[in-house]
N, C-alpha and C. Protein backbone atom coordinates (compact mmCIF):
# COMPACT_ATOMS: atom_id res chain seq x y z
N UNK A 1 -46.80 94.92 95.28
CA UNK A 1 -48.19 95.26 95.37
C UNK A 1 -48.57 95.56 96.83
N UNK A 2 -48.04 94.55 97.28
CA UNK A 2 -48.39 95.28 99.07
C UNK A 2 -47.99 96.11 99.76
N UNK A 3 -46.76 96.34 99.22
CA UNK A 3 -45.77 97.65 99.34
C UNK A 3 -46.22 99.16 99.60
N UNK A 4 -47.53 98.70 97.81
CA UNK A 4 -47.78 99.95 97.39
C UNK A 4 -49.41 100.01 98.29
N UNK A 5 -49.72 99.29 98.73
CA UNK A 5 -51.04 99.48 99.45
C UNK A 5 -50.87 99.73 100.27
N UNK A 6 -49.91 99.12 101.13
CA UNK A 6 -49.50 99.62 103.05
C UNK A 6 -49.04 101.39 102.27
N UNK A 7 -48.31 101.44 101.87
CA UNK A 7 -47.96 102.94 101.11
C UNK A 7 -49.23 103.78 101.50
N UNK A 8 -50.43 103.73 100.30
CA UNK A 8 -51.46 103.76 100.54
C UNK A 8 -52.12 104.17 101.91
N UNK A 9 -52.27 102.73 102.36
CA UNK A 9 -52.96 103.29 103.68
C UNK A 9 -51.87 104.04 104.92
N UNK A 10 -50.88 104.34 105.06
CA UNK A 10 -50.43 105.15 105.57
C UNK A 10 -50.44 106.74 105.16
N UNK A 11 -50.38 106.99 104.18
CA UNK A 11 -50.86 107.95 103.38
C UNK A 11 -51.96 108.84 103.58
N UNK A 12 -53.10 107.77 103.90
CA UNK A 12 -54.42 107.66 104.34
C UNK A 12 -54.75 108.35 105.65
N UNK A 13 -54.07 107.49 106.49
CA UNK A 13 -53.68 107.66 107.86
C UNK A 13 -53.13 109.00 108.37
N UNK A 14 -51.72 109.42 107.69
CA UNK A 14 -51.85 110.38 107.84
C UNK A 14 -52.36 112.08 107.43
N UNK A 15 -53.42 111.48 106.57
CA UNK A 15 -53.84 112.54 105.94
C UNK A 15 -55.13 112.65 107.27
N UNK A 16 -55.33 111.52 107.41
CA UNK A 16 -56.68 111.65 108.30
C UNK A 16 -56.39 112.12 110.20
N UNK A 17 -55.26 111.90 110.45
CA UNK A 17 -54.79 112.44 111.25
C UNK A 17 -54.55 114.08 111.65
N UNK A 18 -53.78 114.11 110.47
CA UNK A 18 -53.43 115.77 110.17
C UNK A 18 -54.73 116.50 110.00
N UNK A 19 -56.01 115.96 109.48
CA UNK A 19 -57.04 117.15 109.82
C UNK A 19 -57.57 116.91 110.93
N UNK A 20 -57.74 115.55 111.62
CA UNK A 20 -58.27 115.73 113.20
C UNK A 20 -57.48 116.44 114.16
N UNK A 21 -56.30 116.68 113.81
CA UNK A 21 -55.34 117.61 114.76
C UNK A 21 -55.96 118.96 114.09
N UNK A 22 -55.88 119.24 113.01
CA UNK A 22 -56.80 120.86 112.74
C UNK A 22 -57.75 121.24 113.27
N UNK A 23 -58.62 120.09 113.36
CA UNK A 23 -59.98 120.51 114.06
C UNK A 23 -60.11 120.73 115.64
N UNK A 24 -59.16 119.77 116.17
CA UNK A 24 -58.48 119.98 117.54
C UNK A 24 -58.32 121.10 117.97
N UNK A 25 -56.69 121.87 117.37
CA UNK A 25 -56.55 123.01 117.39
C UNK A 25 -57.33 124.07 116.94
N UNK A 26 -58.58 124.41 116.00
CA UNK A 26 -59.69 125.24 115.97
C UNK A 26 -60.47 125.10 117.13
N UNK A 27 -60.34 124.36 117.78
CA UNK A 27 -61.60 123.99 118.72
C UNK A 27 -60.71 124.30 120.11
N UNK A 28 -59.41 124.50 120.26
CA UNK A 28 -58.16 125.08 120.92
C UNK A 28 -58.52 126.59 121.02
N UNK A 29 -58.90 127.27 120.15
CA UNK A 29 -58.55 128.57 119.64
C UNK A 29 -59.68 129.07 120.00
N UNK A 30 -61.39 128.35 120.21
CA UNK A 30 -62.07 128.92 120.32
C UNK A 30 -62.51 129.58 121.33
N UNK A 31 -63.33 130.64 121.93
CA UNK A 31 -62.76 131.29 123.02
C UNK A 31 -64.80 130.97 124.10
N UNK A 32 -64.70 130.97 125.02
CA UNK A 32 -65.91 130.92 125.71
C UNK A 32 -66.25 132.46 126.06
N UNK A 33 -67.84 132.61 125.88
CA UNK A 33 -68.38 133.77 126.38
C UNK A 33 -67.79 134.65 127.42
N UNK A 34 -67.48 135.74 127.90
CA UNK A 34 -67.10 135.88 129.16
C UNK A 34 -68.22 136.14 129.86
N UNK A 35 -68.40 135.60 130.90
CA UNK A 35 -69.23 136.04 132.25
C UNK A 35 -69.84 137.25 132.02
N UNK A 36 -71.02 137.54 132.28
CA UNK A 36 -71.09 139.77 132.88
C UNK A 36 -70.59 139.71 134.17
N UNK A 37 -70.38 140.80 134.26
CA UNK A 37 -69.68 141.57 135.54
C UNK A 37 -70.85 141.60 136.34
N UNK A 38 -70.88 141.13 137.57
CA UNK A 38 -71.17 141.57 139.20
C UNK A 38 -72.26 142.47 138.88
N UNK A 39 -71.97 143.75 138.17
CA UNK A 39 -73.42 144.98 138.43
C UNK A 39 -73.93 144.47 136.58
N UNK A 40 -75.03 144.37 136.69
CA UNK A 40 -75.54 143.90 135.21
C UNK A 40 -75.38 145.67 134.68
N UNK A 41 -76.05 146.76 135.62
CA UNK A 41 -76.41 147.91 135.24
C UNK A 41 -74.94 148.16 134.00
N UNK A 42 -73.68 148.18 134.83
CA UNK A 42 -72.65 148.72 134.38
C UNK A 42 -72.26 147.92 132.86
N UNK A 43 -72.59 146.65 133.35
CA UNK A 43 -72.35 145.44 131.79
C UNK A 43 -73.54 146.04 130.67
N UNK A 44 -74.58 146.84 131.29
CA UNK A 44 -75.18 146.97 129.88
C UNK A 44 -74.50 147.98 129.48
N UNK A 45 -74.08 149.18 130.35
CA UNK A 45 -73.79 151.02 129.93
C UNK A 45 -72.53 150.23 128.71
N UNK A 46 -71.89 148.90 129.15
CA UNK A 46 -70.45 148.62 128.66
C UNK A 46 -70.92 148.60 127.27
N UNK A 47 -71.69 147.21 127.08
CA UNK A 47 -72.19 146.76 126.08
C UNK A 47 -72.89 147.77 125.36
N UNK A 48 -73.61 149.00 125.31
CA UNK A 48 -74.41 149.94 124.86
C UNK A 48 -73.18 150.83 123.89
N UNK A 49 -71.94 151.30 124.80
CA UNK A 49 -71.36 151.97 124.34
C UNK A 49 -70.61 151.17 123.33
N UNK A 50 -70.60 149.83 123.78
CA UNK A 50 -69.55 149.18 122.98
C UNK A 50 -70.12 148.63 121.27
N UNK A 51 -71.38 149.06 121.29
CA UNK A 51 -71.97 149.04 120.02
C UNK A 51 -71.33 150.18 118.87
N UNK A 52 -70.97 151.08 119.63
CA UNK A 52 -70.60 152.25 119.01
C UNK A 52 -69.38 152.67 118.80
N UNK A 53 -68.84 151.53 118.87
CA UNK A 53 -67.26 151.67 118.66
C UNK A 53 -66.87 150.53 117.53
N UNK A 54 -65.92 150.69 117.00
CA UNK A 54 -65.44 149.53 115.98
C UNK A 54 -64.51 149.01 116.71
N UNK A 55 -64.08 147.26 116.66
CA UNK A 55 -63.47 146.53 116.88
C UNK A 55 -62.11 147.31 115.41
N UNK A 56 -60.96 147.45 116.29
CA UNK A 56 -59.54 147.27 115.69
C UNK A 56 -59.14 146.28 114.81
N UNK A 57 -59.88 145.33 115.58
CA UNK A 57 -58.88 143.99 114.29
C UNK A 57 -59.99 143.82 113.44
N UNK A 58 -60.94 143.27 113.71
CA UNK A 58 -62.17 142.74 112.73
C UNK A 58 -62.88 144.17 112.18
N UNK A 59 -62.60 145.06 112.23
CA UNK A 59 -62.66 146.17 111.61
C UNK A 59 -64.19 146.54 110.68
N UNK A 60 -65.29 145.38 110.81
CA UNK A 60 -66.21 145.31 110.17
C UNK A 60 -67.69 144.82 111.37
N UNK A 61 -67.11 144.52 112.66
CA UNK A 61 -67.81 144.46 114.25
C UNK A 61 -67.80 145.22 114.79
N UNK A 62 -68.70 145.41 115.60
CA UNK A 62 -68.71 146.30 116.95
C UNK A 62 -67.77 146.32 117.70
N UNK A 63 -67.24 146.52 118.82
CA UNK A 63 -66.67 145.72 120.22
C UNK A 63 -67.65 144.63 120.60
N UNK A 64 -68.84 145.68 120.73
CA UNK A 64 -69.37 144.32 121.44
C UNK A 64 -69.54 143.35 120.73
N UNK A 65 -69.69 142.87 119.70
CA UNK A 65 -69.65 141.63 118.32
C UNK A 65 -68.55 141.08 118.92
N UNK A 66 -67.62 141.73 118.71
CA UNK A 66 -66.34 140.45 118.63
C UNK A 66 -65.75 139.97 119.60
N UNK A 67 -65.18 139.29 119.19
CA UNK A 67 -64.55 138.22 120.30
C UNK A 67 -62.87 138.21 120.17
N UNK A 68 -62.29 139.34 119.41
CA UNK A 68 -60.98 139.35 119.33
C UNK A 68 -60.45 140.04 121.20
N UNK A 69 -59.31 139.54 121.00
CA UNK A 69 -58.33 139.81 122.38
C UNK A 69 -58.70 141.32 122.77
N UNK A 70 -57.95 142.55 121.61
CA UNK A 70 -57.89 143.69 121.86
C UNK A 70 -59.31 144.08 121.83
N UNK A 71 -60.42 143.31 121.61
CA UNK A 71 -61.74 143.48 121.70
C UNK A 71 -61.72 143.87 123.36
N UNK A 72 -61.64 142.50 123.62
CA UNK A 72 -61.92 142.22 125.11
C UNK A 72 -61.29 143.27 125.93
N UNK A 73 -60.07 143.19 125.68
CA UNK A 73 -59.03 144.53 126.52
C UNK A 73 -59.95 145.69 126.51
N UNK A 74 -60.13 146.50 125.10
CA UNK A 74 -60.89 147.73 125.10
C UNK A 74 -62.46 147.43 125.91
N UNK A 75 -63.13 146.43 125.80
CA UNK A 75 -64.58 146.57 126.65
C UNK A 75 -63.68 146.47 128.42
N UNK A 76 -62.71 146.08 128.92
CA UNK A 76 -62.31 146.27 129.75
C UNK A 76 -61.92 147.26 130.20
N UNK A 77 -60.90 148.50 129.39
CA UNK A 77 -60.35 149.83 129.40
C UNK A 77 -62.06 150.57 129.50
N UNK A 78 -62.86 150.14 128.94
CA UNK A 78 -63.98 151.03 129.19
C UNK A 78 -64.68 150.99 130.22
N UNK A 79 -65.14 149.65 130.79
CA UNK A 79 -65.58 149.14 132.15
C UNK A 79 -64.32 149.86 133.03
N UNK A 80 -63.70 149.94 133.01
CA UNK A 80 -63.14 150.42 133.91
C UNK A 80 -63.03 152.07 134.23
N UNK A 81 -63.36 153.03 132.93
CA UNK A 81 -63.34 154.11 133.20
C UNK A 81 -64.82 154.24 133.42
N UNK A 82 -65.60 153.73 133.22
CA UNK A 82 -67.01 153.61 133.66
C UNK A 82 -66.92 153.83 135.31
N UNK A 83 -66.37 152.51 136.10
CA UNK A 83 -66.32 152.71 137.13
C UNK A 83 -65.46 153.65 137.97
N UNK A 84 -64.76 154.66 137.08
CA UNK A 84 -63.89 155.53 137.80
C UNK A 84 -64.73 156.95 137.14
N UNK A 85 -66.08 156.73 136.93
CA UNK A 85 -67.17 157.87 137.05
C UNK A 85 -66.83 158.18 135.97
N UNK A 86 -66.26 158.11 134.56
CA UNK A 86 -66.08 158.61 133.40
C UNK A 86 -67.68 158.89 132.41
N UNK A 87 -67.59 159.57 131.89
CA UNK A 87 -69.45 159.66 130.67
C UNK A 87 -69.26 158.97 129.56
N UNK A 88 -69.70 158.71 128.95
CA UNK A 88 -69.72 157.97 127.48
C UNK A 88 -69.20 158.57 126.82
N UNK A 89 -69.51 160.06 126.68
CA UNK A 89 -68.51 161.10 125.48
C UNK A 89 -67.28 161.36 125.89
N UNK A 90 -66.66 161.04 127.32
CA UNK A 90 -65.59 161.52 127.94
C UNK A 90 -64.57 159.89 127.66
N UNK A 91 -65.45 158.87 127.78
CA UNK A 91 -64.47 157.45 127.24
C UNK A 91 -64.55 157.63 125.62
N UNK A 92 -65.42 157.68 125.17
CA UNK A 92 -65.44 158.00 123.69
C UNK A 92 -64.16 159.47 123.19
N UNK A 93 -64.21 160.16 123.93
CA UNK A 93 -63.39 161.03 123.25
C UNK A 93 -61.91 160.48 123.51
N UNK A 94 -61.63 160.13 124.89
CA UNK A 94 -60.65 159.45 125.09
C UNK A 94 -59.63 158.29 124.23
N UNK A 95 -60.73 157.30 123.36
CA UNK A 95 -60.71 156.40 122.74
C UNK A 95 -60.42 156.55 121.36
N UNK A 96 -60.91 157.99 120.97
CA UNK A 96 -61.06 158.54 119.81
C UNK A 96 -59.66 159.18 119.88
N UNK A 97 -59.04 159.93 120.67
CA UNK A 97 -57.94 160.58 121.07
C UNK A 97 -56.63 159.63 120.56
N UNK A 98 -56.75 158.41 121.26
CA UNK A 98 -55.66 157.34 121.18
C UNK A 98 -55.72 156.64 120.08
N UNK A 99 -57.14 155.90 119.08
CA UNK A 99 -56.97 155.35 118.03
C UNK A 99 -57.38 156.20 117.16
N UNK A 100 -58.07 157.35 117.35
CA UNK A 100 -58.65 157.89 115.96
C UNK A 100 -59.90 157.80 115.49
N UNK A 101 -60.01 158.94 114.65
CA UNK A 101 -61.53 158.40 114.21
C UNK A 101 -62.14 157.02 113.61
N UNK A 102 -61.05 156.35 113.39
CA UNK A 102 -61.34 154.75 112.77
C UNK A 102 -62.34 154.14 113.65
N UNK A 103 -62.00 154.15 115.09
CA UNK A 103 -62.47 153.40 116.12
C UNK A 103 -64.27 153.39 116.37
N UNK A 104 -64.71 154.69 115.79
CA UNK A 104 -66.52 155.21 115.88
C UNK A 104 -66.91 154.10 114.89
N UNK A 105 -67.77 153.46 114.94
CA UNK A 105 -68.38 152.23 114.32
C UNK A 105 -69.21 153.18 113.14
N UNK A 106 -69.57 154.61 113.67
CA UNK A 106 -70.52 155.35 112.65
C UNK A 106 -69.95 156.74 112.63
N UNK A 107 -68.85 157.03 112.06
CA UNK A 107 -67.74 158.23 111.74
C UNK A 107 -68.73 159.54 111.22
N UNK A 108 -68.19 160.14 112.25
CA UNK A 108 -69.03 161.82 112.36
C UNK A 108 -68.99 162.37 111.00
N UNK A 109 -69.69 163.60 110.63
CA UNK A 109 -69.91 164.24 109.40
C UNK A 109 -68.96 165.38 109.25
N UNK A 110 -67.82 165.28 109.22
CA UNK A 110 -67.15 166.13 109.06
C UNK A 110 -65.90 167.12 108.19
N UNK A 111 -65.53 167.43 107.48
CA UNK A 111 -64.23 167.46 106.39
C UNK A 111 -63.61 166.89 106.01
N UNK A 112 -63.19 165.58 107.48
CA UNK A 112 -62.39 164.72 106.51
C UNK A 112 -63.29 163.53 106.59
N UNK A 113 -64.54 163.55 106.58
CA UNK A 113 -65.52 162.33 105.68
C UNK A 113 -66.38 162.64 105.14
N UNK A 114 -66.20 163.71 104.54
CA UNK A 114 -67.52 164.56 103.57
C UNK A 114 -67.55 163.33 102.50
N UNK A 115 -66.40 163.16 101.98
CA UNK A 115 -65.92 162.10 100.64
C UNK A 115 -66.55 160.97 100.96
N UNK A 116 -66.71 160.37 101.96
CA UNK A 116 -67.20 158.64 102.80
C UNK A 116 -68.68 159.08 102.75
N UNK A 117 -69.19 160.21 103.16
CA UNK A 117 -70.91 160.36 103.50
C UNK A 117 -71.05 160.52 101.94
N UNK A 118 -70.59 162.01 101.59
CA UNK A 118 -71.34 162.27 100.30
C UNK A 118 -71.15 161.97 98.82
N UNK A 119 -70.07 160.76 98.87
CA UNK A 119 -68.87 160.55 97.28
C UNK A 119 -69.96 159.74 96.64
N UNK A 120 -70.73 158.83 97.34
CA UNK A 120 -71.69 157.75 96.51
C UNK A 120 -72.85 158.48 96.25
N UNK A 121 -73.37 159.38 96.44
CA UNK A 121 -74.43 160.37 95.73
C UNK A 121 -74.02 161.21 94.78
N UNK A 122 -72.56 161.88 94.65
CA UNK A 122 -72.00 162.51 93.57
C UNK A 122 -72.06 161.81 92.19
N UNK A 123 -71.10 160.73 92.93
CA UNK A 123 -70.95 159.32 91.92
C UNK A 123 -72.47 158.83 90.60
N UNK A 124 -73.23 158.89 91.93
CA UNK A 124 -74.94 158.54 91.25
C UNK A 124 -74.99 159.51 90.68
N UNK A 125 -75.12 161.22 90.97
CA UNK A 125 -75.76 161.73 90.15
C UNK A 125 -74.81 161.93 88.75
N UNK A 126 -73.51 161.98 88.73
CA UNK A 126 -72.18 161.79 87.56
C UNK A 126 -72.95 160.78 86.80
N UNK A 127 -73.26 159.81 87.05
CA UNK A 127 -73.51 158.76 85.97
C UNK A 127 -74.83 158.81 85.59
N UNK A 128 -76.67 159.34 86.16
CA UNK A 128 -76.95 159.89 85.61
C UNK A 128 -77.02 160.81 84.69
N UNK A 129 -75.90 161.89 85.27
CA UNK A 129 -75.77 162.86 84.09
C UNK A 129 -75.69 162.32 82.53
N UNK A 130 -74.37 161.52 82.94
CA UNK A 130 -73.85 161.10 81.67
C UNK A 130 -74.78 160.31 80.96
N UNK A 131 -75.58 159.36 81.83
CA UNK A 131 -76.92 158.77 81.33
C UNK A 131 -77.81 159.61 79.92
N UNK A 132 -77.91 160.61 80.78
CA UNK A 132 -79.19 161.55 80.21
C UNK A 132 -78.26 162.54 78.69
N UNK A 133 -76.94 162.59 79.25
CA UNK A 133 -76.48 163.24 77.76
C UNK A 133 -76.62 162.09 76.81
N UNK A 134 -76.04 161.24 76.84
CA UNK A 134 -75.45 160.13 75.80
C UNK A 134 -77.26 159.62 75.60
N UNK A 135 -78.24 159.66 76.60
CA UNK A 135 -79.69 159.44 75.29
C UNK A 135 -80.09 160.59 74.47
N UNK A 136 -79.67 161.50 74.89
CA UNK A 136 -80.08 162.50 74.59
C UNK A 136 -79.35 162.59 73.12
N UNK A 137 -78.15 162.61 73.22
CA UNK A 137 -77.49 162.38 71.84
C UNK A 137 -77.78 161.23 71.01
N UNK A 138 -78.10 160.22 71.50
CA UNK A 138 -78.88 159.07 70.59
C UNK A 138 -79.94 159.47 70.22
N UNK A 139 -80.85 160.12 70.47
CA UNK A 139 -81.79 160.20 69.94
C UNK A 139 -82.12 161.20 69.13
N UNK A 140 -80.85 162.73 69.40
CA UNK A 140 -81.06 163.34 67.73
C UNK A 140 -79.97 162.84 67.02
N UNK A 141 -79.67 161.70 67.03
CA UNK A 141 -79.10 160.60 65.73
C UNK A 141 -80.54 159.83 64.87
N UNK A 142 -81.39 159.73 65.41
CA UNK A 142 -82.62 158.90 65.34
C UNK A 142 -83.27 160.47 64.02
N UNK A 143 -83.14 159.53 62.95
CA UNK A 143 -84.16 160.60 61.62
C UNK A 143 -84.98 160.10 61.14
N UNK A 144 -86.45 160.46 62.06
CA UNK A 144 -87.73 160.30 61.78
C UNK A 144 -88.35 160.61 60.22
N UNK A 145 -88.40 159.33 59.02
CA UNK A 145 -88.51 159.66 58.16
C UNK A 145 -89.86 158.63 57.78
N UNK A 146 -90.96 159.32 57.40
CA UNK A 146 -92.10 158.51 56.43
C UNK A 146 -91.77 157.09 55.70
N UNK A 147 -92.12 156.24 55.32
CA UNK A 147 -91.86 155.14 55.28
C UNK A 147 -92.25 155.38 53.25
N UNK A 148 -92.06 154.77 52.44
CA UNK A 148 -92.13 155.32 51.30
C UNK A 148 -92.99 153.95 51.03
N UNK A 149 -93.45 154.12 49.76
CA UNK A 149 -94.89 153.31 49.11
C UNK A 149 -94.42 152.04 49.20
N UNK A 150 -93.36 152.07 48.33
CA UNK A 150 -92.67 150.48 48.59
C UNK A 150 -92.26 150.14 49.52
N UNK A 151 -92.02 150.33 50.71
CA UNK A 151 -91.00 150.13 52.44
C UNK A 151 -92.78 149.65 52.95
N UNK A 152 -93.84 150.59 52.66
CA UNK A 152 -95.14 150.17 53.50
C UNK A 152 -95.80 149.08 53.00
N UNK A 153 -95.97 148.88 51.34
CA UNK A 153 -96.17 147.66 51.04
C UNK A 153 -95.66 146.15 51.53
N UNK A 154 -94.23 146.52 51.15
CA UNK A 154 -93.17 145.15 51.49
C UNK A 154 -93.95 145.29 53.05
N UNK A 155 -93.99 146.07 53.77
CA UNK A 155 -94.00 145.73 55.38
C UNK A 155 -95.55 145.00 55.27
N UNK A 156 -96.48 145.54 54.41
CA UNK A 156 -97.86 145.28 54.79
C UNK A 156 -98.09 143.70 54.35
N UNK A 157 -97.57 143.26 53.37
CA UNK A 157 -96.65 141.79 52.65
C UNK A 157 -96.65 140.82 53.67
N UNK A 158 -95.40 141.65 54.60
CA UNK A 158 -94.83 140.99 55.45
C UNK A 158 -95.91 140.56 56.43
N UNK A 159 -96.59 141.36 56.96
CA UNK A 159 -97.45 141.00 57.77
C UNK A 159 -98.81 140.24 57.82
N UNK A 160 -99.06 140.10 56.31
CA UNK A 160 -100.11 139.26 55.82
C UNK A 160 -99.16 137.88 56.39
N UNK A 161 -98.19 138.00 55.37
CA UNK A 161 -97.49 136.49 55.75
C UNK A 161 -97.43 135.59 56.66
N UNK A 162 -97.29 137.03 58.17
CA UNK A 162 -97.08 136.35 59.76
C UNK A 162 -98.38 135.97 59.74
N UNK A 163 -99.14 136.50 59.80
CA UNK A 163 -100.71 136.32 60.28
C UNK A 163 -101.32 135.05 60.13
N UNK A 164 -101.04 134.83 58.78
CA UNK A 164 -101.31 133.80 57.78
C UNK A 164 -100.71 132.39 58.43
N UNK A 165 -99.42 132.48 58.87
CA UNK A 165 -98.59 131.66 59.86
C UNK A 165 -99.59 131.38 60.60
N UNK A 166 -99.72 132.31 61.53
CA UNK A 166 -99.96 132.42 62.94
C UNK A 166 -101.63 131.54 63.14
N UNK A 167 -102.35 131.65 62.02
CA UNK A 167 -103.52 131.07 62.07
C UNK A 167 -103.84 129.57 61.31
N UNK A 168 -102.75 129.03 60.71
CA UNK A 168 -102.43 128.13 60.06
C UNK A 168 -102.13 127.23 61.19
């Protein structure tokens, strides 16, 4: 019996161990703000442009959002052509050159993203369409026919009955 309790609390022990070392190492991993740079002017042009670019890894952030490595590198590759007199469309094209159009946080209108801008309005109006045939065909299935002496009675029956309920 004591065997199985020291068992137990070691068990315990190291279960409770093994997640304070997890939380350790998350808290290892986490990364501190970086500083701005010396000229604020240049840290905003960074940060401005860097809205307009997609982060590589997190693929769903800005640059400036994230906090991944190759984040940091690229707001660096840009600060730096900043300060070697480069324009925004001249680092942007540059950037665009080496990763591709993936990298634009908001991908230009062009041939090969006609499908990305305009596929979800096709889509909508396709399934309207089909909407509007298939009622359209339900409803000359629908044969508008007079109700016959006996169908209006039984119904008129029926409705004494509810009434009769309903005030009871």
């Amino acid at each position: 019996m004591k065997r199985a309790v020291s068992a137990a609390i070691t068990i315990k022990s190291s279960i409770a161990f093994a997640l304070l070392m997890s939380c350790v190492s998350f808290s290892i991993v986490a990364k501190e703000a970086q500083p701005s740079a010396a000229d604020p002017v240049l840290e905003a042009r960074v940060m401005k442009l860097s809205k307009e670019l997609r982060c590589l890894v997190c693929q769903n952030e800005t640059l400036a959002d994230s906090r991944a490595d190759l984040a940091e590198d690229l707001r660096g590759q840009i600060r730096e052509q900043m300060k070697a007199g480069r324009s925004d469309k001249e680092i942007i094209s540059y950037l665009t050159e080496r990763y591709g159009k993936f990298i634009l946080y908001n991908p230009p209108v062009d041939p090969t993203t006609y499908l990305l801008w305009f596929g979800p309005f096709v889509l909508l109006l396709g399934g309207l369409l089909l909407l509007f045939r298939y009622l359209k065909q339900r409803r000359e299935l629908i044969i508008e026919q007079p109700l016959s002496a006996d169908e209006r009675q039984r119904a008129e029956t029926l409705l004494r009955i509810e009434q009769g309920k309903e005030t009871a």
